[in-house]
N, C-alpha and C. Protein backbone atom coordinates (compact mmCIF):
# COMPACT_ATOMS: atom_id res chain seq x y z
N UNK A 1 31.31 1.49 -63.83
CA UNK A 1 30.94 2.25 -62.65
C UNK A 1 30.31 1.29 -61.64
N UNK A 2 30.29 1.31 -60.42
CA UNK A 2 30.33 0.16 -59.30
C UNK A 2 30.07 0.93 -58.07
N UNK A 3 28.98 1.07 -57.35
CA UNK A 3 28.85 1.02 -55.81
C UNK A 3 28.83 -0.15 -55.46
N UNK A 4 29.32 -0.19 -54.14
CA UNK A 4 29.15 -0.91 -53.42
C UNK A 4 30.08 -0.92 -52.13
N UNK A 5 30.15 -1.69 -51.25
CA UNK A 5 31.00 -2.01 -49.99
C UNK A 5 32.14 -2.83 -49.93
N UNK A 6 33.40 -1.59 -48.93
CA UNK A 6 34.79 -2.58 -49.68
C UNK A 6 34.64 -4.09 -48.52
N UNK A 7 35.19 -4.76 -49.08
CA UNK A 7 35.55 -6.18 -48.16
C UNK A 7 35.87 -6.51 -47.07
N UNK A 8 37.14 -5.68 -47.63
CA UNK A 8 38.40 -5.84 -46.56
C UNK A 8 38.83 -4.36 -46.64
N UNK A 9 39.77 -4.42 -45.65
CA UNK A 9 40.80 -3.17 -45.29
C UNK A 9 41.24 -3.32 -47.12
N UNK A 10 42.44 -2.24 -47.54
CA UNK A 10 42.97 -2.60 -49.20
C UNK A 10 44.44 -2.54 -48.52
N UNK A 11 44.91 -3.37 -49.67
CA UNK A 11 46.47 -3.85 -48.91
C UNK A 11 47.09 -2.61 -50.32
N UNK A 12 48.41 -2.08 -49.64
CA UNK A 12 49.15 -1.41 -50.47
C UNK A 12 50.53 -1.95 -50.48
N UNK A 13 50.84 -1.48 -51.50
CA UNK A 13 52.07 -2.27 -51.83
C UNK A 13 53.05 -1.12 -51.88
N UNK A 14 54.38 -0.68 -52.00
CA UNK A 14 54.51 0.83 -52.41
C UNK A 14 56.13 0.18 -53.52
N UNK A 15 56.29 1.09 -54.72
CA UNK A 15 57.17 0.57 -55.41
C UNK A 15 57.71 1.60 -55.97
N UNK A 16 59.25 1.62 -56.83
CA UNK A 16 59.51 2.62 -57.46
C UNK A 16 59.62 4.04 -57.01
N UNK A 17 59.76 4.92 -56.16
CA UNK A 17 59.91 5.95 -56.20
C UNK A 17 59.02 6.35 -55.08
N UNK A 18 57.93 5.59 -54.22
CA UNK A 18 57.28 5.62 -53.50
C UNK A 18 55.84 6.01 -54.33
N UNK A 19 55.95 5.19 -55.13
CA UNK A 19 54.63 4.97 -56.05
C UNK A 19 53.76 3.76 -55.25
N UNK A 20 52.58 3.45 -55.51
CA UNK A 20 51.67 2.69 -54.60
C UNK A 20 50.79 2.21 -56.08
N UNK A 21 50.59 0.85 -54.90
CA UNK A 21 48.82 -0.38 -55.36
C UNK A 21 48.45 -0.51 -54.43
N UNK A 22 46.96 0.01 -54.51
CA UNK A 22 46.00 -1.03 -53.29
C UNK A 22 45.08 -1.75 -54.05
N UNK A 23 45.16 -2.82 -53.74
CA UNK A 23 43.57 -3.75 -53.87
C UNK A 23 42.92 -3.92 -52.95
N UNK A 24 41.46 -4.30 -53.16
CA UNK A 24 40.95 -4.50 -52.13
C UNK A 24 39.68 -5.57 -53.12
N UNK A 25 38.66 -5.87 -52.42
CA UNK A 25 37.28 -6.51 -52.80
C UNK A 25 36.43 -5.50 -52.51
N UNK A 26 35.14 -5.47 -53.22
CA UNK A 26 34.04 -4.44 -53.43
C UNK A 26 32.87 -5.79 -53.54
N UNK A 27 31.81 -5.68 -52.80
CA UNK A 27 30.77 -6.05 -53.14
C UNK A 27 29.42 -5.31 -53.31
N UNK A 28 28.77 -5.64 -54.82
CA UNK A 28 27.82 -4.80 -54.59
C UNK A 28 26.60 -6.08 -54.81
N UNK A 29 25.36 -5.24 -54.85
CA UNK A 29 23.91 -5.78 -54.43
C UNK A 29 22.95 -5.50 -55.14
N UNK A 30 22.66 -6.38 -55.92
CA UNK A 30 20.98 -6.61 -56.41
C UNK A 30 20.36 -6.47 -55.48
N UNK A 31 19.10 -5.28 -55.64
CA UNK A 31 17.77 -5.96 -54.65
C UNK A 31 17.27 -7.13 -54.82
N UNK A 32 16.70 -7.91 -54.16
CA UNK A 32 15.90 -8.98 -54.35
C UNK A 32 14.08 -8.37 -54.58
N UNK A 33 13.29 -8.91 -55.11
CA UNK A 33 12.14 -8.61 -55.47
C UNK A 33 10.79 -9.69 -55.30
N UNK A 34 9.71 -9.24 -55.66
CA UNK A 34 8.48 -10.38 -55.55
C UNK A 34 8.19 -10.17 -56.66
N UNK A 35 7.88 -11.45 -57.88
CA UNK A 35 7.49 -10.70 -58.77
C UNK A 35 5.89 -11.17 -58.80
N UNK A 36 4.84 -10.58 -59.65
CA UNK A 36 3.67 -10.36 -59.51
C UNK A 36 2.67 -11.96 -58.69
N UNK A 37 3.34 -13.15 -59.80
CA UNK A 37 2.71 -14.00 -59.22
C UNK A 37 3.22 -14.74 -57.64
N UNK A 38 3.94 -13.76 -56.83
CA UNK A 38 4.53 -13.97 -55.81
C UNK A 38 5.98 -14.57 -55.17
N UNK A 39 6.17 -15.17 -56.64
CA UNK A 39 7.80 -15.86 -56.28
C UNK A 39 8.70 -14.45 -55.68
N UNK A 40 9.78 -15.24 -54.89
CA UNK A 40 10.25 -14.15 -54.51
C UNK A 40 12.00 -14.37 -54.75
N UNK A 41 12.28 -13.22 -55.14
CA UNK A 41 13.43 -13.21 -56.29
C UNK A 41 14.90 -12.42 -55.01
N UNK A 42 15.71 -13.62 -54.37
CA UNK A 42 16.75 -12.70 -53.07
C UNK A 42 17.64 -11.74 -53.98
N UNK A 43 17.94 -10.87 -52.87
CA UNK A 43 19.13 -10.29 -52.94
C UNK A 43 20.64 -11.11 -53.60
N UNK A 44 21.12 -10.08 -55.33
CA UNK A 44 22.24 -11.12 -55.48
C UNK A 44 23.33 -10.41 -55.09
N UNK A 45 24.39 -10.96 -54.48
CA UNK A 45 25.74 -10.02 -54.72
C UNK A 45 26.99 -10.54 -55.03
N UNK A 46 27.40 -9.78 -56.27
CA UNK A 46 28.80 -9.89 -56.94
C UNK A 46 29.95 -9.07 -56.59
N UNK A 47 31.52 -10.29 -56.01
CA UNK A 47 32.55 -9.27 -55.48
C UNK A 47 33.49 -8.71 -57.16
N UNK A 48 33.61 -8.04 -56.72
CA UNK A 48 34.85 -7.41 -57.35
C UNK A 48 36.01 -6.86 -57.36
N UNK A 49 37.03 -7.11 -58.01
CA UNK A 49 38.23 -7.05 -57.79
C UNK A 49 39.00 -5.39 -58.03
N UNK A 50 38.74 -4.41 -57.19
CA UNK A 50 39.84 -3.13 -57.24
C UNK A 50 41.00 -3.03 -57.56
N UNK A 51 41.96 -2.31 -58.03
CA UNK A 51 43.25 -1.89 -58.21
C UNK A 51 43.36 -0.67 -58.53
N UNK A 52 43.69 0.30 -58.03
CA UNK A 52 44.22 1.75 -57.27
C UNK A 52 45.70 2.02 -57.66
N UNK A 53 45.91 3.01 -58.47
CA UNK A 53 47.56 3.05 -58.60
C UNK A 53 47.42 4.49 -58.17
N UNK A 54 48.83 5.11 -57.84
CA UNK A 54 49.98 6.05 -57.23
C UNK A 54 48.76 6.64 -56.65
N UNK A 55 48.53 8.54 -56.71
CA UNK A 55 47.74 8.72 -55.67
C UNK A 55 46.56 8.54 -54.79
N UNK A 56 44.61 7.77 -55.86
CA UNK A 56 44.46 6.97 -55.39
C UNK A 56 44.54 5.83 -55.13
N UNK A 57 45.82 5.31 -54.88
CA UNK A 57 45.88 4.23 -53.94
C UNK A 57 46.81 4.47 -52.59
N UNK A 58 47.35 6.04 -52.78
CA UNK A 58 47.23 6.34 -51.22
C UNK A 58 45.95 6.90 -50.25
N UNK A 59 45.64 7.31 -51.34
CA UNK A 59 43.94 7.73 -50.93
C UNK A 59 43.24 6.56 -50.49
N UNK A 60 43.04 5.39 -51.00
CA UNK A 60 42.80 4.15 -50.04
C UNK A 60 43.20 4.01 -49.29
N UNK A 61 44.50 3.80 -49.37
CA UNK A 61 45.06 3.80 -47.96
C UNK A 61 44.66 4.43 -46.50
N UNK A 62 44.43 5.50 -46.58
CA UNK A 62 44.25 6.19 -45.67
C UNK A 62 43.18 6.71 -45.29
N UNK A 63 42.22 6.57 -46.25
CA UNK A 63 40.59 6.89 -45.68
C UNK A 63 39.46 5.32 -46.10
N UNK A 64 40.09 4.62 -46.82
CA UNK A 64 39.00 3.38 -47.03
C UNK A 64 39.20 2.00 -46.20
N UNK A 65 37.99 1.88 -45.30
CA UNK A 65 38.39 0.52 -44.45
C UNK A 65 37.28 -0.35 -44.70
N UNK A 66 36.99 -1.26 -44.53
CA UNK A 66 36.23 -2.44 -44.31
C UNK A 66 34.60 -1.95 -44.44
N UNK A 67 33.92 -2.49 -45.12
CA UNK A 67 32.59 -1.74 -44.55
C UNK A 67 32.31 -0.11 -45.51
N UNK A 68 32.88 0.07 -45.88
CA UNK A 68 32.65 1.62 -46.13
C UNK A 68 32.47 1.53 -47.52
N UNK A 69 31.42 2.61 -48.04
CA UNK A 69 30.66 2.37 -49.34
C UNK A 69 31.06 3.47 -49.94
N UNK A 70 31.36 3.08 -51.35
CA UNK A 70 32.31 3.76 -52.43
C UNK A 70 31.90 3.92 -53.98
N UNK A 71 32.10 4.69 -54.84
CA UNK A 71 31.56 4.90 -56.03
C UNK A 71 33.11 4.40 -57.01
N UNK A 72 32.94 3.64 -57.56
CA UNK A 72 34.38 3.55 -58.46
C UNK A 72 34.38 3.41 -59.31
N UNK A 73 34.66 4.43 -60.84
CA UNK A 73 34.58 3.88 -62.14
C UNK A 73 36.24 3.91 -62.70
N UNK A 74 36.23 2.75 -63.73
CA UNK A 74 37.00 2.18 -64.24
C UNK A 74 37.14 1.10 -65.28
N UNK A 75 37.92 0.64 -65.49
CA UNK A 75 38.24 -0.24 -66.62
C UNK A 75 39.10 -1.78 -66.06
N UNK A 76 38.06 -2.29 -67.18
CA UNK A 76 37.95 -3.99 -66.41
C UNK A 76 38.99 -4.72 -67.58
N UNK A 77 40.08 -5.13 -66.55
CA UNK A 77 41.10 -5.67 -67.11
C UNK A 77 41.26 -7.40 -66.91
N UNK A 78 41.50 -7.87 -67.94
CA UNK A 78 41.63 -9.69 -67.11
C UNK A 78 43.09 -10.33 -67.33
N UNK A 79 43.07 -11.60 -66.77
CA UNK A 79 44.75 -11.70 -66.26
C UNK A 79 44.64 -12.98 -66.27
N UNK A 80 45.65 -13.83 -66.44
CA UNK A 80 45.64 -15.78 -65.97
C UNK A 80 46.93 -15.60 -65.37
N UNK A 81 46.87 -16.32 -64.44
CA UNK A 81 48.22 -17.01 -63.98
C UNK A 81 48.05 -18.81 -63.27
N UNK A 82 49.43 -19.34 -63.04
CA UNK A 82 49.10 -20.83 -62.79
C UNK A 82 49.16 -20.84 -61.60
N UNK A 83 48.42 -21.07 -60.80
CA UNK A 83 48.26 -21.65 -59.47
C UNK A 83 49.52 -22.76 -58.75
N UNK A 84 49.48 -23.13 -57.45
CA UNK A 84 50.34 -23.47 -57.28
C UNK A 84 50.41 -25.16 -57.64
N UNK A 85 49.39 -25.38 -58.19
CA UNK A 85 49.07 -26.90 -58.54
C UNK A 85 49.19 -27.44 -60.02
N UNK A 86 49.63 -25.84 -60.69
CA UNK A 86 50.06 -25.79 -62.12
C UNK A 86 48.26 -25.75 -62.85
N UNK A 87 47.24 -25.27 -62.14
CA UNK A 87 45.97 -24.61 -62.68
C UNK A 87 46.12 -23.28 -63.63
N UNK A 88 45.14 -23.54 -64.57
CA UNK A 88 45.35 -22.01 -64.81
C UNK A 88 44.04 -21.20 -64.24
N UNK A 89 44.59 -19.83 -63.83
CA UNK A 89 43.45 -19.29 -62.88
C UNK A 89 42.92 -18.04 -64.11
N UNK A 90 41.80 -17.94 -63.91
CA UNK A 90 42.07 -16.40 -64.67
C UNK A 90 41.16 -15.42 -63.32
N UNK A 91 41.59 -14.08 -63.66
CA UNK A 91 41.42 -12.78 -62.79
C UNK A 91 40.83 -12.11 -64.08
N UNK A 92 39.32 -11.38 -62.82
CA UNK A 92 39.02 -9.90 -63.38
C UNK A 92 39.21 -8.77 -62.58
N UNK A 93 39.97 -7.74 -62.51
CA UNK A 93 40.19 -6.67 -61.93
C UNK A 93 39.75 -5.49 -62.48
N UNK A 94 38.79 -4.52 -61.77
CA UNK A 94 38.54 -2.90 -61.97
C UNK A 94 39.35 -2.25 -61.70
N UNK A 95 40.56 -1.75 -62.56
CA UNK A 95 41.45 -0.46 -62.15
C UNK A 95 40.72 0.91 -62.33
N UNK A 96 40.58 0.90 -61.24
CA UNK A 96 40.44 2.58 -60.92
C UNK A 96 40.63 3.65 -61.69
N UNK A 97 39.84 4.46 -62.23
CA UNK A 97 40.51 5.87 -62.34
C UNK A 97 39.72 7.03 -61.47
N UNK A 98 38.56 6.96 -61.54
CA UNK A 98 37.66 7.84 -60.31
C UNK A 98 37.43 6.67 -59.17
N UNK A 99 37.16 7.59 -58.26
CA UNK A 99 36.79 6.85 -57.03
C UNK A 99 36.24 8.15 -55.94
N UNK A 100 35.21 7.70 -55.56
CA UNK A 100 34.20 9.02 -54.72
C UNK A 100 34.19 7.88 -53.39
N UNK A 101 33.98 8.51 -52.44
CA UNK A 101 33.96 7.76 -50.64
C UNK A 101 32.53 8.42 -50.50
N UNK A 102 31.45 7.10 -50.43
CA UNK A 102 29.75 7.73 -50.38
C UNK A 102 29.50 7.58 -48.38
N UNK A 103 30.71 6.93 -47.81
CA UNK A 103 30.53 6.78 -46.44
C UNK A 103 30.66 7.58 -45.68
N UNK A 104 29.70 8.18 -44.63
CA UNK A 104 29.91 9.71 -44.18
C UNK A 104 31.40 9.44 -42.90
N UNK A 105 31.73 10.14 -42.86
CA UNK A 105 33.22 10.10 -42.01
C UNK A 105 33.19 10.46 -40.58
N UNK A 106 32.96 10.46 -39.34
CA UNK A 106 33.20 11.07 -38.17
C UNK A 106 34.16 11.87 -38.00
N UNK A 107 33.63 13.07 -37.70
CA UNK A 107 35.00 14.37 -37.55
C UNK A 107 35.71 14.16 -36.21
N UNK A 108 36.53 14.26 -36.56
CA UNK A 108 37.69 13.94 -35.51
C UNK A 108 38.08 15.33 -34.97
N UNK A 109 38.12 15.54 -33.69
CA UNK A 109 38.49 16.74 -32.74
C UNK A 109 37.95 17.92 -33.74
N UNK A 110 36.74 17.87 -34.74
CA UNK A 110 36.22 19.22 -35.13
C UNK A 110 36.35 19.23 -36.67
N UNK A 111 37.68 18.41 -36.84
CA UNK A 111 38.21 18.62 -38.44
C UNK A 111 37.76 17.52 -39.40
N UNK A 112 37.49 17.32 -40.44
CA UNK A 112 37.30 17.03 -41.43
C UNK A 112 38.22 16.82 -42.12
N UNK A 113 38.30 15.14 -43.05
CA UNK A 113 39.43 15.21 -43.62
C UNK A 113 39.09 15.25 -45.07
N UNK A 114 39.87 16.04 -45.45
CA UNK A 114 39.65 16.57 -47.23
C UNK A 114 39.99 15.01 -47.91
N UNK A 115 39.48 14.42 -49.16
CA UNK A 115 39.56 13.39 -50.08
C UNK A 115 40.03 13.75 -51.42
N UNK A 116 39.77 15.09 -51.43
CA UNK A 116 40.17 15.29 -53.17
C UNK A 116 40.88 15.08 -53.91
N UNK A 117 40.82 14.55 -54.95
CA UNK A 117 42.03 14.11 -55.86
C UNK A 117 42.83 15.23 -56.44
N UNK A 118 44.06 15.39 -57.04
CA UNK A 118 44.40 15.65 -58.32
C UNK A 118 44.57 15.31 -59.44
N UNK A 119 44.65 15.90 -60.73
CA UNK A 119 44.94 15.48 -61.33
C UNK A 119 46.56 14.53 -61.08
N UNK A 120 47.22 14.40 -60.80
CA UNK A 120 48.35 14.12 -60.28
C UNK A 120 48.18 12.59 -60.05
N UNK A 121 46.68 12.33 -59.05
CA UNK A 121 46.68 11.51 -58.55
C UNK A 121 45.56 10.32 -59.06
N UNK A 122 45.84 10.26 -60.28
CA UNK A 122 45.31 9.10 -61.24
C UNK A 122 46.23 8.77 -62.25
N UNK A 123 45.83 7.42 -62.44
CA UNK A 123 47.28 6.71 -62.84
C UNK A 123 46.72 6.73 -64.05
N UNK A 124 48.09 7.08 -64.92
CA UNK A 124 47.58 7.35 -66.66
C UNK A 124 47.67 5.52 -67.24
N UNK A 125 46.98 5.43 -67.97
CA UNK A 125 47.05 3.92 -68.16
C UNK A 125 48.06 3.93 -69.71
């Protein structure tokens, strides 16, 4: 489970049948603190890697931009591949299965845009 603020816009990909991926980056935030004998302890923050399949990751698409703070729980998957220098890289990615939008939205000409999922729209792993 992960608050925090997305990065970037999330890029979608769309495949198969008009099935979808978005990724994006999430950073979230340690407070920083004083502790008693005065040292003072900053703010830490760790990014993280999203992945969104079929409906939310049209749901990213279309309501999550840059800046905007999000609740996302999921399951942390890891990955290697070789770089273009023949490195090996490794990846950690959070695939999605809930995802809540904690950023309040500006109503547009009066209306409100609904977020709700379906069941439909979580990707069975």
């Amino acid at each position: 489970m992960l608050i925090g603020n997305v990065g970037k816009d999330p890029e979608v990909k769309y495949y198969d049948m008009d099935q979808a991926v978005a990724t994006f980056p999430l950073a979230t935030t340690e407070r920083g603190y004083t502790l008693q004998n005065g040292t003072q302890v900053p703010d830490r923050t760790d990014w993280h890697n999203i992945v969104l399949w079929k409906g939310l990751a049209k749901i990213a698409e279309r309501y999550i931009h840059k800046g905007d703070k999000i609740f996302v729980e999921g399951r942390i998957r890891y990955r290697s591949y070789d770089d273009q220098k023949g490195m090996r890289r490794y990846v950690a990615e959070v695939y999605g299965e809930n995802l809540e939008l904690l950023s309040p939205k500006p109503a547009t000409q009066g209306q409100t845009a609904n977020t709700n999922s379906t069941p439909e729209d979580q990707a069975p792993f």
